[in-house]
C-alpha atoms as a PDB file:
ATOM      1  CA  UNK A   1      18.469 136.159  77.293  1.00  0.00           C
ATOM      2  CA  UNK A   2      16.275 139.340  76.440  1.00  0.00           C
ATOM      3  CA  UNK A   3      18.107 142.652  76.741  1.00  0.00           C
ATOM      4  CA  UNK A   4      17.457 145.872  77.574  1.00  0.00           C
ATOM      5  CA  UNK A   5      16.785 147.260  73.992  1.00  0.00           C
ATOM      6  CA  UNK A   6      13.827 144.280  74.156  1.00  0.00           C
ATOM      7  CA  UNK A   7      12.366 146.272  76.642  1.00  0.00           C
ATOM      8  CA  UNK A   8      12.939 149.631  75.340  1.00  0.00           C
ATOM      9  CA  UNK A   9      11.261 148.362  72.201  1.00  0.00           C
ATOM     10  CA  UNK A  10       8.251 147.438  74.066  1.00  0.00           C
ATOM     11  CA  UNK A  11       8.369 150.813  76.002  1.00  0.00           C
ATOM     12  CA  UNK A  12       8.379 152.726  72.714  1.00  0.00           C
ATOM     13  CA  UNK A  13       4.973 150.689  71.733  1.00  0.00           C
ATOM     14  CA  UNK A  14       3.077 151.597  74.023  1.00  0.00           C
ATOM     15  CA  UNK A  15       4.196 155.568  74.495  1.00  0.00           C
ATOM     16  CA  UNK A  16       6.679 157.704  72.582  1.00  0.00           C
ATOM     17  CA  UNK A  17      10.269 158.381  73.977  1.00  0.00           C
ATOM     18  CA  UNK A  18       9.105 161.907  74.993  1.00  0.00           C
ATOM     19  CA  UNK A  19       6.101 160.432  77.065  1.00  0.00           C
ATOM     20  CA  UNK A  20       8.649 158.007  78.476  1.00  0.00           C
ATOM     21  CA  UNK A  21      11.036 161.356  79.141  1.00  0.00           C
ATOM     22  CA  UNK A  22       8.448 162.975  80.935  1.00  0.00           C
ATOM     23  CA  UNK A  23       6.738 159.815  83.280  1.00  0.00           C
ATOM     24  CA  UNK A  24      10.283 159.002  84.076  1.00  0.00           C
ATOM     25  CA  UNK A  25      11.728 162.529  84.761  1.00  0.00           C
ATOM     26  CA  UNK A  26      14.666 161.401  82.479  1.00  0.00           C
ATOM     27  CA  UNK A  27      16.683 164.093  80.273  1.00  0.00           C
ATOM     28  CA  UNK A  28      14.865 164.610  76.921  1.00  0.00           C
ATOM     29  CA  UNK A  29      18.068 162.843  75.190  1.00  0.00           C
ATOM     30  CA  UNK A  30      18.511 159.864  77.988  1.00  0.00           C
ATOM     31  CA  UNK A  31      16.814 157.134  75.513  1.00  0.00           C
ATOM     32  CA  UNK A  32      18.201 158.210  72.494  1.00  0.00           C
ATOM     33  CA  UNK A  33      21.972 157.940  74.119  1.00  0.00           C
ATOM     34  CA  UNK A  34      21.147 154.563  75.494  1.00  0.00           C
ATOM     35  CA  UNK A  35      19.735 153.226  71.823  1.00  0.00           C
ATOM     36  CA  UNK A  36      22.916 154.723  70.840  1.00  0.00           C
ATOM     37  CA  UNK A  37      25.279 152.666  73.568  1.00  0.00           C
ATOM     38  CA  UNK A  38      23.047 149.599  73.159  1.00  0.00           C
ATOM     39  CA  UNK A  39      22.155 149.424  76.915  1.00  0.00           C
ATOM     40  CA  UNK A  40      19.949 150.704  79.212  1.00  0.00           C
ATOM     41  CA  UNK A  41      21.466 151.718  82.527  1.00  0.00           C
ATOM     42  CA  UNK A  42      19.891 149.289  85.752  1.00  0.00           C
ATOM     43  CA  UNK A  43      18.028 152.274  87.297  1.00  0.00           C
ATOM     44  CA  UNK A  44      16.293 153.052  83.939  1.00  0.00           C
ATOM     45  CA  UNK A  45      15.225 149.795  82.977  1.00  0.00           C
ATOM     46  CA  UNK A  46      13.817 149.255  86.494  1.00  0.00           C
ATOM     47  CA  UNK A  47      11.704 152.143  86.189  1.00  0.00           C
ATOM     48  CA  UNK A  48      10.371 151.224  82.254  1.00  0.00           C
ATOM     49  CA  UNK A  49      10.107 147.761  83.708  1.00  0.00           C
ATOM     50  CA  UNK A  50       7.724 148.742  86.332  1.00  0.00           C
ATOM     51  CA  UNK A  51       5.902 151.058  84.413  1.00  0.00           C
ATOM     52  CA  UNK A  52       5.024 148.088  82.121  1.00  0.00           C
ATOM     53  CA  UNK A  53       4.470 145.698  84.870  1.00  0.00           C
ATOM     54  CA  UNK A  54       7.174 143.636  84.484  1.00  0.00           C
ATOM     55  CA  UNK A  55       9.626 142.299  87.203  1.00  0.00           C
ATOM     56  CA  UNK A  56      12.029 145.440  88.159  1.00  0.00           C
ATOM     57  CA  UNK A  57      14.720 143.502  90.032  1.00  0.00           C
ATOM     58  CA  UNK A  58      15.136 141.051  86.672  1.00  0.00           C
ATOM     59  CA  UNK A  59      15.980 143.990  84.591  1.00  0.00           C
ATOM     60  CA  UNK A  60      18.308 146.161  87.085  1.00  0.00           C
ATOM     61  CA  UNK A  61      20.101 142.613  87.062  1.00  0.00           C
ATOM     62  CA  UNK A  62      19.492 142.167  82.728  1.00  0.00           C
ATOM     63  CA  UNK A  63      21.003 146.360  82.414  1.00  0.00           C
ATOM     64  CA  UNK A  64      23.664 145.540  85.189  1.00  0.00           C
ATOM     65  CA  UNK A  65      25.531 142.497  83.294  1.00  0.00           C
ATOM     66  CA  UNK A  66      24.820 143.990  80.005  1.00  0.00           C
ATOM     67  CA  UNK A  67      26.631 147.098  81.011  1.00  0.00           C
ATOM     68  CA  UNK A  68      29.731 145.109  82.527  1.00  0.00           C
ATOM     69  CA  UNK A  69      33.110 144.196  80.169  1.00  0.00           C
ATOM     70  CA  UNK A  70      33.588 140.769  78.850  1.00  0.00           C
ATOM     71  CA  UNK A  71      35.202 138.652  81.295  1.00  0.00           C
ATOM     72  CA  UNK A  72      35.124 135.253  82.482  1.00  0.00           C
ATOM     73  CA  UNK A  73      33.059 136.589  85.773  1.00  0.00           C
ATOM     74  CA  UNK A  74      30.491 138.075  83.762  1.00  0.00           C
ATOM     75  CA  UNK A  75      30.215 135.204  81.618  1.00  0.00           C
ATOM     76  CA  UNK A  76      29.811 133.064  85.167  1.00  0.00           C
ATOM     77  CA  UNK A  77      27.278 136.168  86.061  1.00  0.00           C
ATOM     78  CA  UNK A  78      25.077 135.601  82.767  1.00  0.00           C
ATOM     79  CA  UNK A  79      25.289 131.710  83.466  1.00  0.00           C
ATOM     80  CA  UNK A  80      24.344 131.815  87.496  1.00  0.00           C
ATOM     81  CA  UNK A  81      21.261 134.681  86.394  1.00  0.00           C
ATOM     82  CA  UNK A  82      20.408 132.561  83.237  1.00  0.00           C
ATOM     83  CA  UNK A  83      19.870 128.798  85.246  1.00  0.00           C
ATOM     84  CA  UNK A  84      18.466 130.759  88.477  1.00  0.00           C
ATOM     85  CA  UNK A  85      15.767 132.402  85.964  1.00  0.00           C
ATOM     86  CA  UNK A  86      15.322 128.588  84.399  1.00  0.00           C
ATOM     87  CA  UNK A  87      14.582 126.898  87.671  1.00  0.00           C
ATOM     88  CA  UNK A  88      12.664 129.937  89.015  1.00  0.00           C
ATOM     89  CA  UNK A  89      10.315 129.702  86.313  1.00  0.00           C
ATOM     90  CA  UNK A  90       9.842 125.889  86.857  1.00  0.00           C
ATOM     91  CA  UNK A  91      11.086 125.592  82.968  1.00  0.00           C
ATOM     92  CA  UNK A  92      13.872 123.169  83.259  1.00  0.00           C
ATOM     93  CA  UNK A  93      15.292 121.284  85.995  1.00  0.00           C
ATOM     94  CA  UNK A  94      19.179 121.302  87.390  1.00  0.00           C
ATOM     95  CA  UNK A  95      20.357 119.218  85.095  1.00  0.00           C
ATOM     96  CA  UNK A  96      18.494 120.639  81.703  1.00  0.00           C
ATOM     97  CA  UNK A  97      19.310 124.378  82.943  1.00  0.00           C
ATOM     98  CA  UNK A  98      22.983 123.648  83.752  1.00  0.00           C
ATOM     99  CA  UNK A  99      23.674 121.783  80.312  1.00  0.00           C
ATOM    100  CA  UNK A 100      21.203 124.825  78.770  1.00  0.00           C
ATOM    101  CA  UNK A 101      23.808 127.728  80.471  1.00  0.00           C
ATOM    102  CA  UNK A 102      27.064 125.676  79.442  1.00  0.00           C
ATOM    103  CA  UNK A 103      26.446 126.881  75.568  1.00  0.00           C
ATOM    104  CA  UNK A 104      25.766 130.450  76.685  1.00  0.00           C
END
């Protein structure tokens, strides 16, 4: 599964955290503290997602697990987002996607 520091990554190729700061009305430090927590929060990553064209709603949902404690619902969470983005994308079928999300 990508993560949010994938996309920040690809944010900060394109523009510099300052130019990100500023098109995002974000505080000048708000990037720098989520490098530093390893996470974007789901309302930034939605907003660098669709300033780069990319699918909002898949990386509130990406920022949203990634900020929740390990537990067995998050790890059902990951599983349930990981084989509906499988048979969204016409990748795998059911039983490919669910033997896929069984070793996440």
């Amino acid at each position: 599964m990508q993560n949010t520091m994938d996309l920040l990554d690809s944010a900060l190729k394109l523009r510099s955290a300052a130019d990100w700061h500023k098109q995002l009305d974000l505080s000048r430090n708000a990037l720098h503290s989520a490098r530093q927590r390893g996470n974007l929060s789901p309302a930034i990553a939605g907003a660098l997602a669709e300033a780069l064209g990319e699918d909002p709603q898949k990386w509130i949902v990406i920022a949203a697990l990634e900020g929740e404690r390990e537990s067995a619902c998050k790890t059902r969470m990951v599983r349930r987002f990981l084989t509906g983005a499988a048979l969204t994308l016409g990748a795998v079928g059911n039983a490919a996607a669910t033997t896929v999300c069984i070793l996440c």
